[in-house]
N, C-alpha and C. Protein backbone atom coordinates (compact mmCIF):
# COMPACT_ATOMS: atom_id res chain seq x y z
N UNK A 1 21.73 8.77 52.53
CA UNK A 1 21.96 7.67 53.46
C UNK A 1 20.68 6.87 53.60
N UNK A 2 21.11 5.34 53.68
CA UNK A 2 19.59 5.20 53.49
C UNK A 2 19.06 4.07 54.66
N UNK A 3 17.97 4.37 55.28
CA UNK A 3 17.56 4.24 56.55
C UNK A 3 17.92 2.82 56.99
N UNK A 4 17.90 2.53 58.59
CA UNK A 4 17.90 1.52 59.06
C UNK A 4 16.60 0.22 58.51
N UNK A 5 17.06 -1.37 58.50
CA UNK A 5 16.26 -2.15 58.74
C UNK A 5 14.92 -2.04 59.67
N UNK A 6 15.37 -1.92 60.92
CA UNK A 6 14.63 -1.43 62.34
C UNK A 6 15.35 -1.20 63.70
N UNK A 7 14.98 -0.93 64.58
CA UNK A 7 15.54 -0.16 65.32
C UNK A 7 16.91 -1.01 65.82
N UNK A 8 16.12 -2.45 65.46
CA UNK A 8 17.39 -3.67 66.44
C UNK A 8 18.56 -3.78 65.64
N UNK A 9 18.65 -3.47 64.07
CA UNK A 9 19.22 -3.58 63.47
C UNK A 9 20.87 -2.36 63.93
N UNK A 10 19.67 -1.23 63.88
CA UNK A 10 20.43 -0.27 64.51
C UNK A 10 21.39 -0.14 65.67
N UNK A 11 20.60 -0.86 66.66
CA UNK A 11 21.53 -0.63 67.84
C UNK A 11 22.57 -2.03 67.79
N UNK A 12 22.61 -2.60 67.36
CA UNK A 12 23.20 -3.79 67.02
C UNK A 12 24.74 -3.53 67.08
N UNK A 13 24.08 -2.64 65.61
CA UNK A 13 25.49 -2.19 64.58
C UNK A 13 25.88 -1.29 65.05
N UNK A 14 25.29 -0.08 66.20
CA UNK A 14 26.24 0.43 67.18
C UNK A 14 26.95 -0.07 67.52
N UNK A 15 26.47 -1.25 68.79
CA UNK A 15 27.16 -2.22 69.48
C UNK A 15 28.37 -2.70 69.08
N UNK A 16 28.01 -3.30 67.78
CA UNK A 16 29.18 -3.95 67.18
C UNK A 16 30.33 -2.69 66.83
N UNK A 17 30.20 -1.41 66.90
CA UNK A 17 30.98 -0.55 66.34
C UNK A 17 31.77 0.11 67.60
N UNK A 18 31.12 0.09 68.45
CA UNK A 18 31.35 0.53 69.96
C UNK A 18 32.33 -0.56 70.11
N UNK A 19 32.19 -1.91 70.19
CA UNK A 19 33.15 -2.67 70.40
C UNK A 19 34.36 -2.49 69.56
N UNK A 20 34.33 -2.69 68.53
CA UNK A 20 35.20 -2.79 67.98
C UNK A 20 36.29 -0.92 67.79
N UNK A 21 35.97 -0.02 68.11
CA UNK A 21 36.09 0.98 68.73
C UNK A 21 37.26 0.82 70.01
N UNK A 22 36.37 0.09 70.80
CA UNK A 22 36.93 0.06 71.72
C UNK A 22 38.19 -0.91 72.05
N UNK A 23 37.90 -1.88 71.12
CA UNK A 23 39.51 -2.91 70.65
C UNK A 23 40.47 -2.25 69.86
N UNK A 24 40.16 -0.82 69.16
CA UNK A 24 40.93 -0.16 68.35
C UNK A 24 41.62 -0.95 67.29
N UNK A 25 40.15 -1.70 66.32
CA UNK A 25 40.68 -2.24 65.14
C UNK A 25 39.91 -1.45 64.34
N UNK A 26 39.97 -1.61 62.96
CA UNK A 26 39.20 -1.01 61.78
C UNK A 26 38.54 -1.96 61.30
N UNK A 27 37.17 -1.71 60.70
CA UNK A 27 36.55 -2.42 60.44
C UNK A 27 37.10 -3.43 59.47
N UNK A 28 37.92 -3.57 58.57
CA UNK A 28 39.06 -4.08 57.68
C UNK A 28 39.14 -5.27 58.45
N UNK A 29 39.81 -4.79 60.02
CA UNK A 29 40.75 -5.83 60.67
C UNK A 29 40.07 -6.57 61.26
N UNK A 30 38.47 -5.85 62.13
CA UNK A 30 37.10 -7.07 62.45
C UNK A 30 36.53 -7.85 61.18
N UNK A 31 36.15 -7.74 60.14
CA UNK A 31 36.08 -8.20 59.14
C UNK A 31 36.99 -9.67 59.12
N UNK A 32 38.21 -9.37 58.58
CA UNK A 32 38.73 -10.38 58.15
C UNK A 32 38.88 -10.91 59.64
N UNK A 33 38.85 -11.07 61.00
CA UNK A 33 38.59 -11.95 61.88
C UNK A 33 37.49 -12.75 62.19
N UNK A 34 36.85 -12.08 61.39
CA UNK A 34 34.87 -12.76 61.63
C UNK A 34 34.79 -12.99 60.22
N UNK A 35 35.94 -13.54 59.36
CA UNK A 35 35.35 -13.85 58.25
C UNK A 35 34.70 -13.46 57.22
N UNK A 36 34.53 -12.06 57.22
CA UNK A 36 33.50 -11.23 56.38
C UNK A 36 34.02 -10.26 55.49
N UNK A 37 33.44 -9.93 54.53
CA UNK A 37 34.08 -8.47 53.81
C UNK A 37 33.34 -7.43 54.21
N UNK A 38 34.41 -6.77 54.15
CA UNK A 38 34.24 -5.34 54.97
C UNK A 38 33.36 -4.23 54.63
N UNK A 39 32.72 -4.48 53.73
CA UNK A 39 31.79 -3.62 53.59
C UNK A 39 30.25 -4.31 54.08
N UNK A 40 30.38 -5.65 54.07
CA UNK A 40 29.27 -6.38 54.71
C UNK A 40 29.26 -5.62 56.47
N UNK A 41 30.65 -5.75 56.91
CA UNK A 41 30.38 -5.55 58.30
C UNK A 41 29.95 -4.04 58.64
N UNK A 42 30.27 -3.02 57.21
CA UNK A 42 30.01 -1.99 57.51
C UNK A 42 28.53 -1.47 56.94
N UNK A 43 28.04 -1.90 56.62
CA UNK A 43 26.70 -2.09 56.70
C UNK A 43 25.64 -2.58 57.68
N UNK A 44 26.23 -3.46 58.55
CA UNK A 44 25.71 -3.82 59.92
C UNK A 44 26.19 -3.00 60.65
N UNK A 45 26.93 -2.51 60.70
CA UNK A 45 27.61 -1.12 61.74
C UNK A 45 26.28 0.04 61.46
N UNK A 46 26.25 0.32 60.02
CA UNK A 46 25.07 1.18 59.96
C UNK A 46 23.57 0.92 59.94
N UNK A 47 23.23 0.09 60.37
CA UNK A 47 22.18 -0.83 60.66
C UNK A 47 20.93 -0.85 59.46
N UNK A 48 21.96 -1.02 58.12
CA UNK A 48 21.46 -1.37 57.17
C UNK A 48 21.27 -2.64 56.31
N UNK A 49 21.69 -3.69 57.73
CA UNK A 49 22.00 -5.16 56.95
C UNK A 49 21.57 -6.12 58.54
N UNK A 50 20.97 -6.48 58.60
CA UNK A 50 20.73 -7.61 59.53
C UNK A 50 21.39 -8.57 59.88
N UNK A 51 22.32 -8.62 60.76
CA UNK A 51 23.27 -10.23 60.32
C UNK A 51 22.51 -11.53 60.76
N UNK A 52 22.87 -12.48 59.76
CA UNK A 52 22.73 -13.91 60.09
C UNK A 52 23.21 -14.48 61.99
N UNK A 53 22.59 -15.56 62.60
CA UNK A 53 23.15 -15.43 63.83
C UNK A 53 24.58 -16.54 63.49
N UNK A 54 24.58 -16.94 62.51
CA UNK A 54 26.65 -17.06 62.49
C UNK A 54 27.31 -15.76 62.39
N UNK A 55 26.71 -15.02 61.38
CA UNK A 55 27.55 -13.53 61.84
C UNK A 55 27.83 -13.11 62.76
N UNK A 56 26.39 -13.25 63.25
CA UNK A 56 26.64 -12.11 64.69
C UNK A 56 27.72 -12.99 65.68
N UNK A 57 27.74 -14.52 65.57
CA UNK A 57 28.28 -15.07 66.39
C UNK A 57 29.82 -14.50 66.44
N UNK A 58 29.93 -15.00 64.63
CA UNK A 58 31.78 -15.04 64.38
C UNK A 58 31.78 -13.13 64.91
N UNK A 59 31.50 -12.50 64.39
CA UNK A 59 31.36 -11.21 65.23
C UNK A 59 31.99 -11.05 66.19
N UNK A 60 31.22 -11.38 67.01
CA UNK A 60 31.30 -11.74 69.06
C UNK A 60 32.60 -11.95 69.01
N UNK A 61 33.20 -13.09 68.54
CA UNK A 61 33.82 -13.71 68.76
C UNK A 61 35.38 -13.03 68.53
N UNK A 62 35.24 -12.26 67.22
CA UNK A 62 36.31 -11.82 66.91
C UNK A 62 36.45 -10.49 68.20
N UNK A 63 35.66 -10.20 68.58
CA UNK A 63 35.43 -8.86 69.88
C UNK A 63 35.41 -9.42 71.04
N UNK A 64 35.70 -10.62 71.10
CA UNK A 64 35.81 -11.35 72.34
C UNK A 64 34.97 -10.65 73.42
N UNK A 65 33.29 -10.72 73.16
CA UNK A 65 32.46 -10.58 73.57
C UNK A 65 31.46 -11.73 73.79
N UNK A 66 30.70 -11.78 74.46
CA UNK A 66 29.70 -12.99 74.70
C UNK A 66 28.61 -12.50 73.49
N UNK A 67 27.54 -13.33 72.52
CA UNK A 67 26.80 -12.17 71.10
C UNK A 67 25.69 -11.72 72.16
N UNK A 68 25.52 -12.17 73.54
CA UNK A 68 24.44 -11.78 74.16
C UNK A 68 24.39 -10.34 74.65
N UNK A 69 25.84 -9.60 74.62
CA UNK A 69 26.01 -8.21 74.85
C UNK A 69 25.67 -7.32 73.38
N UNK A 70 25.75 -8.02 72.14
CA UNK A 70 24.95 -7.24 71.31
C UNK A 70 23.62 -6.88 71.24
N UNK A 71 22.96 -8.08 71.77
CA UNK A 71 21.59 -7.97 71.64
C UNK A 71 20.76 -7.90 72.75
N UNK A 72 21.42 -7.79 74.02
CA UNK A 72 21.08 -7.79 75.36
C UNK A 72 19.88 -6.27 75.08
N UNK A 73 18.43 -6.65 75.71
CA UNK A 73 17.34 -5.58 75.75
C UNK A 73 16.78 -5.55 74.44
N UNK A 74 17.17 -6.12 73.38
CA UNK A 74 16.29 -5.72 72.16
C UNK A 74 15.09 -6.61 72.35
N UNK A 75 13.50 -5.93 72.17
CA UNK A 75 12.56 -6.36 72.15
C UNK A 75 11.84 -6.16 70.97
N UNK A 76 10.53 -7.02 70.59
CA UNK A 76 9.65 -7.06 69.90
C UNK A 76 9.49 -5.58 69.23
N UNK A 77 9.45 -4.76 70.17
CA UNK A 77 9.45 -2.96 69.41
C UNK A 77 10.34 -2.46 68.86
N UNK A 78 11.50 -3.25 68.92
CA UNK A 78 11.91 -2.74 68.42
C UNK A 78 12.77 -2.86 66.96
N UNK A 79 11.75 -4.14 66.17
CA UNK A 79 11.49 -4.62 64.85
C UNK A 79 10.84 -3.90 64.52
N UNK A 80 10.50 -4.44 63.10
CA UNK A 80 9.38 -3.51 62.21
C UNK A 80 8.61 -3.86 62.20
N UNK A 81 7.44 -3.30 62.15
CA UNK A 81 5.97 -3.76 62.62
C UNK A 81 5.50 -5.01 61.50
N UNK A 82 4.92 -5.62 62.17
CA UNK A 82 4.35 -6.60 61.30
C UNK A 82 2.75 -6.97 61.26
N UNK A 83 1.77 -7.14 59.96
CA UNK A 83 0.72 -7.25 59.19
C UNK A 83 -0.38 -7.77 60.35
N UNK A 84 0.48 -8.62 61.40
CA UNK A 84 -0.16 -9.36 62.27
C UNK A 84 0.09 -8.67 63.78
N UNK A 85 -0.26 -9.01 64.94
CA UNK A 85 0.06 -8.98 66.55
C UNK A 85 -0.25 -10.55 67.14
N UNK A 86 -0.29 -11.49 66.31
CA UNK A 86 -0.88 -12.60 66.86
C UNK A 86 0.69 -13.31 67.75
N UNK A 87 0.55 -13.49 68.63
CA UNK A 87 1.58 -14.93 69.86
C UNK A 87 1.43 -15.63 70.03
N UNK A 88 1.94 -16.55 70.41
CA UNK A 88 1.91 -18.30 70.95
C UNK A 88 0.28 -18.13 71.77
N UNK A 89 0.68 -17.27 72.89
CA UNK A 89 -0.50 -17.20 73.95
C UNK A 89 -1.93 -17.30 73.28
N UNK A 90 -1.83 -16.05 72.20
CA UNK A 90 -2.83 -15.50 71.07
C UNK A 90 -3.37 -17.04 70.55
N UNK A 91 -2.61 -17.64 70.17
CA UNK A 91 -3.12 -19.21 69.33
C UNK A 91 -3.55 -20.19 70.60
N UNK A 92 -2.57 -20.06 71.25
CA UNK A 92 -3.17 -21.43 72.05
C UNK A 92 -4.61 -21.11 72.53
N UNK A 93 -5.21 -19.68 73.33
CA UNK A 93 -6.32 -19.76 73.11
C UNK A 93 -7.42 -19.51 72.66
N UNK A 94 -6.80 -18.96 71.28
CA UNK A 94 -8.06 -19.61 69.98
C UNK A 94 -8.17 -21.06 69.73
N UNK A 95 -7.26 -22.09 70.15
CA UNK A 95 -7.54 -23.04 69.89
C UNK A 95 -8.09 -23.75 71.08
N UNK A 96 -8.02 -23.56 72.52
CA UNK A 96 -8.80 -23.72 73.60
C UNK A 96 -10.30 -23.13 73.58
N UNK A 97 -10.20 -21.80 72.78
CA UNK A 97 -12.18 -21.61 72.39
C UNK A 97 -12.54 -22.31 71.25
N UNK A 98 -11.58 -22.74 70.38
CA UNK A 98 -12.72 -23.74 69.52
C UNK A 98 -12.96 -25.18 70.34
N UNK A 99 -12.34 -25.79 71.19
CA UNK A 99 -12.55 -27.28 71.34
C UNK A 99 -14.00 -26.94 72.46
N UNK A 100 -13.75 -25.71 73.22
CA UNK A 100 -15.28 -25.67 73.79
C UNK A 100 -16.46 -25.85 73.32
C-alpha cells in the first residue's frame, strides 16, 4: 500500500469516504455524480491523490455537503514539509529591514 501525499490529503479522503458512507452510495455511484472515474475518487479516499479544488468542489456537491466540511481544521502541518518556512509576514519584514 503505498503511503499518503500528507496528512491533509489523508483526512480529506476520509472525509470524503465518511460522507459518502454515510449517503450509502459506492464509490462507482459518487464518482459518476462528481464526474470522475472511480478509481480517481478512490485514490483520494486513500489519500493518495490530492484533488484539484473543482474536484473537491464537484465532490461536495455530489454529497451535498458545503467542500468547507472536508477541509474544515486542516493546517500548514499538516502538508509536507517544505525546503523553506518563509510567510508573507517573513517577507514583508525583510523588505521593511532593507529600506532602513
Amino acid at each position: 500500500m503505498s503511503s499518503p501525499r500528507s496528512q491533509a490529503a489523508s483526512l480529506v479522503g476520509e472525509r470524503i469516504r465518511a460522507e459518502r458512507h454515510r449517503h450509502g452510495v459506492s464509490q462507482m455511484e459518487l464518482a459518476e455524480l462528481a464526474s470522475m472515474h472511480f478509481t480517481s475518487l478512490g485514490k483520494i479516499e486513500r489519500g493518495e491523490a490530492n484533488p484539484s479544488l473543482v474536484t473537491l468542489v464537484r465532490i461536495a456537491a455530489a454529497l451535498n455537503v458545503d467542500p468547507a466540511v472536508l477541509v474544515a481544521g486542516l493546517s500548514e502541518s499538516d502538508l509536507p514539509s517544505q525546503s523553506h518556512g518563509v510567510t508573507v509576514a517573513d517577507l514583508i519584514r525583510a523588505r521593511r529591514n532593507e529600506r532602513e
